[in-house]
Protein backbone atom coordinates (compact mmCIF):
# COMPACT_ATOMS: atom_id res chain seq x y z
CA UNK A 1 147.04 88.61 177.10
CA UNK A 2 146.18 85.32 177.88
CA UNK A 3 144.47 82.50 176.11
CA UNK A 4 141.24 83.09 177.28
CA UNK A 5 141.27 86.59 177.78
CA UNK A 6 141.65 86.81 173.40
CA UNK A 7 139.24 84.05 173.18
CA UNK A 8 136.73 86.09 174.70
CA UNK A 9 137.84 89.37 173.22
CA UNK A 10 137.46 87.30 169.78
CA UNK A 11 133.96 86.49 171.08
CA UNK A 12 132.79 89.57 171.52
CA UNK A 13 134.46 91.32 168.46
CA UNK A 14 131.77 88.46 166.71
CA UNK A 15 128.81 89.18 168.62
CA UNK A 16 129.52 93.05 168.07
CA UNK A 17 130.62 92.93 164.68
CA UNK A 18 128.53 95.55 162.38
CA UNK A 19 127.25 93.91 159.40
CA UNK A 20 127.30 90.49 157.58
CA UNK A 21 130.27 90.10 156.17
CA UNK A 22 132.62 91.70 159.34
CA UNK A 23 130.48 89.15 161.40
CA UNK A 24 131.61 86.24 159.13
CA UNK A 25 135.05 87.26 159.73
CA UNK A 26 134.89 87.90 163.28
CA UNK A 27 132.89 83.98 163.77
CA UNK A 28 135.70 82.32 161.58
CA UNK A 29 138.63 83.75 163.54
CA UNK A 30 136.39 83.14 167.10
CA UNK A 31 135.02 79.54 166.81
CA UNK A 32 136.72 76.33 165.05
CA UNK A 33 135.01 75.32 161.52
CA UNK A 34 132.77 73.28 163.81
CA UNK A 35 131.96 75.37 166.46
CA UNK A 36 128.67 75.44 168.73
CA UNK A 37 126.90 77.74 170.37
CA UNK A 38 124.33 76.63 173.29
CA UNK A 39 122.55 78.62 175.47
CA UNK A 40 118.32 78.09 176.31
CA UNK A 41 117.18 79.74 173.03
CA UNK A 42 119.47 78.23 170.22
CA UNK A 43 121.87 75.64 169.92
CA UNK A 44 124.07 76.14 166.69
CA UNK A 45 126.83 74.96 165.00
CA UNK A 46 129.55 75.67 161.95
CA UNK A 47 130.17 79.54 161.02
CA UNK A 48 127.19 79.48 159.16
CA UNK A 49 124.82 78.82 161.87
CA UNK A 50 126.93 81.36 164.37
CA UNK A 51 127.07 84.04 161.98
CA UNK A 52 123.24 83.97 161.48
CA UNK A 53 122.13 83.23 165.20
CA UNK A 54 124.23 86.05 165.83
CA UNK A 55 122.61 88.35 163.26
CA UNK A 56 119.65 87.59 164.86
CA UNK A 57 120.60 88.14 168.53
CA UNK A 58 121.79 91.79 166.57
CA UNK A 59 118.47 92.42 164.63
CA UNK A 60 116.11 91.49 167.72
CA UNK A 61 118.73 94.29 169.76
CA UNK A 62 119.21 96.87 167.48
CA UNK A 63 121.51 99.76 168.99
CA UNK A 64 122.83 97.54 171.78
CA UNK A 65 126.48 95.95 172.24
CA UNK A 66 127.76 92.79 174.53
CA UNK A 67 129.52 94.12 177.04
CA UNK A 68 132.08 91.72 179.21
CA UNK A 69 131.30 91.91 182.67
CA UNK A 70 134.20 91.42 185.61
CA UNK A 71 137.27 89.34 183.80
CA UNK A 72 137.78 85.98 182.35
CA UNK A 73 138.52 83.13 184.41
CA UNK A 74 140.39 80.25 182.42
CA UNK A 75 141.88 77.13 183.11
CA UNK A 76 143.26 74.26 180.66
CA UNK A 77 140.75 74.12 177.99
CA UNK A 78 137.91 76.23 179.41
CA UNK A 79 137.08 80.17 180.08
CA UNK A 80 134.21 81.74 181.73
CA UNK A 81 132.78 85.13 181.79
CA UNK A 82 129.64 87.17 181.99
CA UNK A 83 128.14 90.05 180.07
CA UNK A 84 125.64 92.77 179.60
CA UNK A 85 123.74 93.52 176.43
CA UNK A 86 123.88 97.23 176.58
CA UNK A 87 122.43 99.95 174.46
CA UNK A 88 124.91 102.57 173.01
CA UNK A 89 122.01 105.02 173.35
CA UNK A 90 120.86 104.98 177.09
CA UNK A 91 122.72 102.32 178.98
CA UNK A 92 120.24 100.14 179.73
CA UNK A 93 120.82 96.42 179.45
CA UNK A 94 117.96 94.00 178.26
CA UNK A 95 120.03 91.37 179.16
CA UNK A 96 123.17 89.23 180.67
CA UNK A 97 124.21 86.15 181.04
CA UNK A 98 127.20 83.90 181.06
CA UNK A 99 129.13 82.02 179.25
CA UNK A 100 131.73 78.72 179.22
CA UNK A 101 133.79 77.99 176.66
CA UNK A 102 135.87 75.40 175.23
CA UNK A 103 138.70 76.30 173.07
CA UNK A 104 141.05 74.25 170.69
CA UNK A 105 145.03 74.23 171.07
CA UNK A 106 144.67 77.12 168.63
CA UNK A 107 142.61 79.11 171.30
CA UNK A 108 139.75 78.70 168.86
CA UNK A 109 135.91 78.12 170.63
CA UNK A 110 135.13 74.93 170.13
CA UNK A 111 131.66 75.49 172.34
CA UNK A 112 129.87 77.74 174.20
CA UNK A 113 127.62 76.94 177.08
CA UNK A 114 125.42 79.95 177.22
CA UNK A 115 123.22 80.85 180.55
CA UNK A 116 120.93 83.93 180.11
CA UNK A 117 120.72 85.12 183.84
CA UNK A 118 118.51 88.26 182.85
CA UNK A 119 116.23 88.24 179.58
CA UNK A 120 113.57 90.82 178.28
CA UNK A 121 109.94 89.99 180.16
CA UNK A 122 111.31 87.83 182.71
């Protein structure tokens, strides 16, 4: 597996993760100490912030997962994918978007660069 492809693996294990405390784990092995997050809704940074910006994504979504969309393209420092928000009950996705990432020479995120490319009541 390549850099990128277990950066955004880590990525996604975060914005999945089940509860609190796995979602603290998940952020701290995902992003650098301090990480950002960017996209037209929040702009965060430091596990702290990601952890609860996440939780929030997770309570406004209840019952739906990030979904990778396609594979990730990567090159020195950077990766990009897309996704789908999708819920586990009926398979329809509220949203997607895509992301760009910067990642440390520990393949840590450094920042995302979110774009939401589908959002609820758009």
């Amino acid at each position: 597996m390549s850099i990128y492809e277990t950066a955004a693996e880590r990525y996604f294990a975060a914005w999945n993760a089940p509860d609190a405390a796995a979602r603290a784990a998940a952020v701290a092995a995902a992003w650098a100490e301090d990480g950002s997050y960017t996209d037209p809704l929040a702009s965060v940074r430091g596990h702290a912030e990601l952890t609860a910006a996440i939780g929030a994504a997770r309570e406004q979504f209840p019952g739906c997962e990030f979904r990778m969309t396609g594979g990730v393209d990567g090159h020195h420092d950077i990766a990009r994918f897309s996704w789908d928000l999708v819920s586990t009950a009926d398979g329809s996705s509220p949203a997607a978007g895509s992301d760009v990432v910067t990642l440390d020479a520990d393949g840590r995120i450094t920042a995302v660069h979110g774009f939401l490319d589908r959002v609820p009541g758009a």
